[in-house]
C-alpha atoms as a PDB file:
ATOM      1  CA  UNK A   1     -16.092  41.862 -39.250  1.00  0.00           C
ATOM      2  CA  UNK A   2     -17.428  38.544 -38.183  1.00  0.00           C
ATOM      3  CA  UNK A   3     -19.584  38.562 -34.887  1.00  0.00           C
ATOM      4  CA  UNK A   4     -19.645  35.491 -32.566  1.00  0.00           C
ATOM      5  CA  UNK A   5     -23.177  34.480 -32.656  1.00  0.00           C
ATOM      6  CA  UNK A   6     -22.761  31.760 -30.141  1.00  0.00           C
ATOM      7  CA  UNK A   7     -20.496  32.192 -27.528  1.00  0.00           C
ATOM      8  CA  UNK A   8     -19.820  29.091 -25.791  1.00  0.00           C
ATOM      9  CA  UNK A   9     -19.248  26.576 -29.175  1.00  0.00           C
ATOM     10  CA  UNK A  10     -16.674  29.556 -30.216  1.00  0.00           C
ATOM     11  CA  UNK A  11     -14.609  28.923 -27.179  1.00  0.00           C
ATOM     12  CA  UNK A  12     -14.948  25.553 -27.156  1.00  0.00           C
ATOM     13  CA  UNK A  13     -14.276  24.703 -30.729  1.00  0.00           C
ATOM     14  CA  UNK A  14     -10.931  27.169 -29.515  1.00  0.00           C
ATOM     15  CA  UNK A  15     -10.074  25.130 -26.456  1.00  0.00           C
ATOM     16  CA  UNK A  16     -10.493  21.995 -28.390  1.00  0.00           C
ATOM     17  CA  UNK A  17      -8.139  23.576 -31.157  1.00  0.00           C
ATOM     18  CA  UNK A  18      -5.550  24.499 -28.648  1.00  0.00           C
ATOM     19  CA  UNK A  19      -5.170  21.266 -27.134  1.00  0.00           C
ATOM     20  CA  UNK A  20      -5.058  19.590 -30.401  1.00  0.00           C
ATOM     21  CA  UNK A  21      -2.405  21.725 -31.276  1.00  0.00           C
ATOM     22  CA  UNK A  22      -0.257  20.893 -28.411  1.00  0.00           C
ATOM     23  CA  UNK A  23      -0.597  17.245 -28.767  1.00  0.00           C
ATOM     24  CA  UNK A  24       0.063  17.098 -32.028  1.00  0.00           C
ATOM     25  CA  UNK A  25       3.293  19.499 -31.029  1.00  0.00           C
ATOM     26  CA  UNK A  26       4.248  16.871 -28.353  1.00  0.00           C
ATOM     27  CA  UNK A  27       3.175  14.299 -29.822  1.00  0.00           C
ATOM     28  CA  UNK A  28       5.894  14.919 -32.960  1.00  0.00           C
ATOM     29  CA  UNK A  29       8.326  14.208 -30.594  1.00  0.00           C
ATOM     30  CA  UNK A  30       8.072  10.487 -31.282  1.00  0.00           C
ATOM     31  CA  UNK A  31       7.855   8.540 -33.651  1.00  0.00           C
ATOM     32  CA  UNK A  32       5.079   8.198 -36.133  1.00  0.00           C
ATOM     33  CA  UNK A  33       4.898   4.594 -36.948  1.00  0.00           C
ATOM     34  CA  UNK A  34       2.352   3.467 -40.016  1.00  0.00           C
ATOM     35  CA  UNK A  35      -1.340   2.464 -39.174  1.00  0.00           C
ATOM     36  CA  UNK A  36      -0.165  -1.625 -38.817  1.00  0.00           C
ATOM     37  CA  UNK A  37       2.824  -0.870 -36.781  1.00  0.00           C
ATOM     38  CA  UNK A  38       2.113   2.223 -34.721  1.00  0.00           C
ATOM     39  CA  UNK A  39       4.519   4.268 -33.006  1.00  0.00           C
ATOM     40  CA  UNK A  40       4.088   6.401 -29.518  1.00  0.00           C
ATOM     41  CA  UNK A  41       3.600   9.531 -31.855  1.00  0.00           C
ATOM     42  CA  UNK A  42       0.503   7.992 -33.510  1.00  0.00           C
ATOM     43  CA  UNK A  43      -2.467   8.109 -30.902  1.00  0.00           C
ATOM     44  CA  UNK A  44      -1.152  11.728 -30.305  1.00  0.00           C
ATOM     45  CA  UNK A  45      -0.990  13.067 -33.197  1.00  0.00           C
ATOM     46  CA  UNK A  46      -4.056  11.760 -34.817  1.00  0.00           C
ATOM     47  CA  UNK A  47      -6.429  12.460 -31.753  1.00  0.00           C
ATOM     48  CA  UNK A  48      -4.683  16.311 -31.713  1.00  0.00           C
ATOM     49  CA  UNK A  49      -5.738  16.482 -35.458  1.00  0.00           C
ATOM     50  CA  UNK A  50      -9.213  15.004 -34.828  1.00  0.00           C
ATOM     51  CA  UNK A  51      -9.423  17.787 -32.119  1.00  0.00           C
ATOM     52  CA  UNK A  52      -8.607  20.510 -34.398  1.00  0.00           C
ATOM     53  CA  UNK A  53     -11.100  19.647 -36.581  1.00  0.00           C
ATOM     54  CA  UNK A  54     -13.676  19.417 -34.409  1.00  0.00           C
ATOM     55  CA  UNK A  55     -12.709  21.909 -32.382  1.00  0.00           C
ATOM     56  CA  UNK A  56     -12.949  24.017 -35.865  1.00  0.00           C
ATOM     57  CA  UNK A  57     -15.905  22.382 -36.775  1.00  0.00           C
ATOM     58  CA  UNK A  58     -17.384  23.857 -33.959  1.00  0.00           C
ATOM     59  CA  UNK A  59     -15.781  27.561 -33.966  1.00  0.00           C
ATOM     60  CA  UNK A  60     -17.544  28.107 -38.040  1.00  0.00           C
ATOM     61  CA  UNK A  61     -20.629  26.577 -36.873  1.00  0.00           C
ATOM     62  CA  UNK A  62     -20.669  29.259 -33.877  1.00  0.00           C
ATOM     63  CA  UNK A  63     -20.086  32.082 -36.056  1.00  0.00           C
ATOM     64  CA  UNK A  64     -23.628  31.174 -38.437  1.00  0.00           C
ATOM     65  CA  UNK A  65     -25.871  29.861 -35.343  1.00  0.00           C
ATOM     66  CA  UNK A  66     -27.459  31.905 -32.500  1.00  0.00           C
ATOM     67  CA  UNK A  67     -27.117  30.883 -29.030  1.00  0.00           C
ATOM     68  CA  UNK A  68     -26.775  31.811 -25.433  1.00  0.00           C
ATOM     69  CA  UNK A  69     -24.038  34.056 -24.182  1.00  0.00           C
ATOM     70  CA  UNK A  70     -21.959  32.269 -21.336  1.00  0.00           C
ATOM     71  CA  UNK A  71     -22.895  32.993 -18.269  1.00  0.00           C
ATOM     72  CA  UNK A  72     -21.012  34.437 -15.480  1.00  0.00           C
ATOM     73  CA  UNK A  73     -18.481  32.179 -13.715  1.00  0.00           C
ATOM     74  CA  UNK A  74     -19.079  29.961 -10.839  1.00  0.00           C
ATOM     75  CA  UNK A  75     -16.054  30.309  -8.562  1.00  0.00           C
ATOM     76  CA  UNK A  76     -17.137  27.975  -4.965  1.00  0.00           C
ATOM     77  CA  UNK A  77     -18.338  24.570  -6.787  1.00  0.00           C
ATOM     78  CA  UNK A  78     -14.958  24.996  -9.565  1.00  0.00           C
ATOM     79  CA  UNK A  79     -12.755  25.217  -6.103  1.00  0.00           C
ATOM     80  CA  UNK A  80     -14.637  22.320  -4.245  1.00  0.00           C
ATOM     81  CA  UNK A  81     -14.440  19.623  -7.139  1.00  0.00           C
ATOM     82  CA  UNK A  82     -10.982  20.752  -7.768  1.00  0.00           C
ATOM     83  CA  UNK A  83     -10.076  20.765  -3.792  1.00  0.00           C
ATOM     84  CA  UNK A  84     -11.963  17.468  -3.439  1.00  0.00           C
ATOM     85  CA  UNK A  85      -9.778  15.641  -6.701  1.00  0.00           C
ATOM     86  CA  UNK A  86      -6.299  17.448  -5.081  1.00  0.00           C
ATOM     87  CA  UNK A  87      -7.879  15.803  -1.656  1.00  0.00           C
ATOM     88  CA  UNK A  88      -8.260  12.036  -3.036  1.00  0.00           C
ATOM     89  CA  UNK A  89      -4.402  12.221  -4.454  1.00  0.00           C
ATOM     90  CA  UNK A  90      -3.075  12.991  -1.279  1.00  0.00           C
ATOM     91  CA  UNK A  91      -5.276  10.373   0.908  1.00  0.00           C
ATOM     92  CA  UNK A  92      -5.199   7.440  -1.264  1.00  0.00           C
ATOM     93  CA  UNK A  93      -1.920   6.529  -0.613  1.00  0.00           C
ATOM     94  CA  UNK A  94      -2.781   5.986   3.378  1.00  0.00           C
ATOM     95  CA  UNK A  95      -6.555   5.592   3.593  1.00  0.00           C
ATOM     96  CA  UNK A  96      -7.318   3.555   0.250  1.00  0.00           C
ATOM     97  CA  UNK A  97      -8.679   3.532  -2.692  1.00  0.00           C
ATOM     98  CA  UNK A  98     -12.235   2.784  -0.842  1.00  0.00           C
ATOM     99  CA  UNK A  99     -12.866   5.512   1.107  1.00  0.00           C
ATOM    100  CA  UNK A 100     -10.810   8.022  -0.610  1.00  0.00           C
ATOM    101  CA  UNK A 101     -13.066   7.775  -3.419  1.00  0.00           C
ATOM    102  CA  UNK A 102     -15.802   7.977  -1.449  1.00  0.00           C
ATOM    103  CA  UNK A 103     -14.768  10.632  -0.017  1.00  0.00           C
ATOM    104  CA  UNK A 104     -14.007  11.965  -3.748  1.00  0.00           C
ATOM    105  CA  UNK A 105     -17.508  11.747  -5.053  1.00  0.00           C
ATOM    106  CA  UNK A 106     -19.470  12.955  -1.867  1.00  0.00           C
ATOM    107  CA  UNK A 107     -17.219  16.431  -1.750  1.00  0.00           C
ATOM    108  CA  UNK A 108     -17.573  16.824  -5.645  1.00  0.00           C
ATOM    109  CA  UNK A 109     -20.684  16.113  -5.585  1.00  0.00           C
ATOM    110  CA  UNK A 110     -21.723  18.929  -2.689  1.00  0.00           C
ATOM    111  CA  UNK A 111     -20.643  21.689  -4.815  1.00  0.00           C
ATOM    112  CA  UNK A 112     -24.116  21.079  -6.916  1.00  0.00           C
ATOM    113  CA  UNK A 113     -27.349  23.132  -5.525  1.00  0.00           C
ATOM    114  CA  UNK A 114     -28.780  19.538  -5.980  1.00  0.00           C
ATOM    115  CA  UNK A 115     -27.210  17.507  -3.423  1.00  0.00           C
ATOM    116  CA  UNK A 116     -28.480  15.240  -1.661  1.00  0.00           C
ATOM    117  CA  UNK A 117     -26.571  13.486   1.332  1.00  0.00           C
ATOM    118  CA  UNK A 118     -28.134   9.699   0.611  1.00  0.00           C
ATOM    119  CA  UNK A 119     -28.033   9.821  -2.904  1.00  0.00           C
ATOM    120  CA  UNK A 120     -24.205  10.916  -2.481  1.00  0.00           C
ATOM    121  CA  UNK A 121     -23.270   8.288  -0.406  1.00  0.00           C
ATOM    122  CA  UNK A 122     -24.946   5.427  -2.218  1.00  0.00           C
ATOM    123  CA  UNK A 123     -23.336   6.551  -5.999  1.00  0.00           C
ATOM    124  CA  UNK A 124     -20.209   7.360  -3.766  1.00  0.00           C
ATOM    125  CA  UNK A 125     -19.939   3.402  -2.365  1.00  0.00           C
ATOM    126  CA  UNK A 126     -20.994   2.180  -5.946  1.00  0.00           C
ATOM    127  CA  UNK A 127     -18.491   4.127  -7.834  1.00  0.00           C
ATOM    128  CA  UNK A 128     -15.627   3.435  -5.126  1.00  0.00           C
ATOM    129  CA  UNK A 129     -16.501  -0.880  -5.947  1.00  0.00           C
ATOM    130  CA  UNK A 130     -16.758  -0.229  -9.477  1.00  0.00           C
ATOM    131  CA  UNK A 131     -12.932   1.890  -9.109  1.00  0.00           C
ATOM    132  CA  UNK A 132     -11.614  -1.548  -6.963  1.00  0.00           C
ATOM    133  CA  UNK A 133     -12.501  -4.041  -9.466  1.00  0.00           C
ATOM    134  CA  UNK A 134     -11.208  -1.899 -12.481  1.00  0.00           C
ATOM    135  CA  UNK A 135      -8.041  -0.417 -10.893  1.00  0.00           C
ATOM    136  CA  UNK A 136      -7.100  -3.435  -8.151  1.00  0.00           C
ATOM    137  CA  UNK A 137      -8.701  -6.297  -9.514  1.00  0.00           C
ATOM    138  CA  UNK A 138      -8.975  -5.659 -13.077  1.00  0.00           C
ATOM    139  CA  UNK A 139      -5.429  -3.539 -13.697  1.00  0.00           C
ATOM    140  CA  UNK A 140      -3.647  -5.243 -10.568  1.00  0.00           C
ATOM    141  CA  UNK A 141      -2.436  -1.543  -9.773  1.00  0.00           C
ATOM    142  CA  UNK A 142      -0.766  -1.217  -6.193  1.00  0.00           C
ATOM    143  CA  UNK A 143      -3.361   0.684  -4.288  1.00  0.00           C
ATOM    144  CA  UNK A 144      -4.206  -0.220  -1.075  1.00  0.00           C
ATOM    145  CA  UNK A 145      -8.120  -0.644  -0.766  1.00  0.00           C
ATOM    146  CA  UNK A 146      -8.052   0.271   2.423  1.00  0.00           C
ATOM    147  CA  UNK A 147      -6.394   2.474   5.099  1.00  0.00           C
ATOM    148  CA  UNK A 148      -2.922   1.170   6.374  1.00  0.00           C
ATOM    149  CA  UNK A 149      -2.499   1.149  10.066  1.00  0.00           C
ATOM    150  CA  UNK A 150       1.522   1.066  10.227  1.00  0.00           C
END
């Protein structure tokens, strides 16, 4: 029998074969198109089968290498980036893309042991610019920047 030398490329060479597998499944229900004229089945399929590989890649090169077991899982900061990302898609719509990403960044962020209030807040009001000019300005997406008093 085989023995898992290192645990954490093993299961992520299998999570990266996984979801290459389903996109390629998904992605064959469009069409394929050729490399000049491609179809909406095309960036699917070929980034599922770059996944498999890598993701197998990754599994073989587990099973020959040592390395650290994975350690136990961290429950509170999983829930409080996850809460904080379900949090920013329900306020953007009424307080803006502004403060709802600041908002964002400085509860994701508080679910590290290193956080730091001021540090927060200033990559929290540079990320929420850098997400107007790309989403607004850049994209022209229909966001309000900021809240709607109606």
């Amino acid at each position: 029998m085989v023995a898992i030398r290192h645990p954490k490329d093993f299961w992520s060479g299998a999570m990266f074969i996984g979801i290459g597998v389903a996109a390629v499944v998904l992605g064959s229900k469009y069409s394929l198109g050729s490399a000049a004229r491609m179809g909406p089945g095309y960036f699917p399929r070929v980034l599922g089968i770059l996944l498999i590989v890598l993701g197998g890649v990754l599994s073989v090169r587990a099973l020959r290498i040592d390395g650290p077991k994975i350690p136990a899982w961290h429950w509170k900061p999983t829930l409080i980036v996850l809460g904080s990302v379900v949090l920013f898609g329900q306020i953007v719509p009424t307080v803006g893309l502004a403060l709802s990403t600041i908002v964002l960044i400085v509860l994701a962020s508080s679910a590290s042991p290193e956080f730091r209030w001021k540090e927060s807040l200033v990559v929290a009001v540079l990320l929420s610019a850098l997400s107007v000019g790309v989403f607004i300005i850049g994209l022209k997406l229909t966001l309000p920047i900021w809240p709607t008093f109606s």
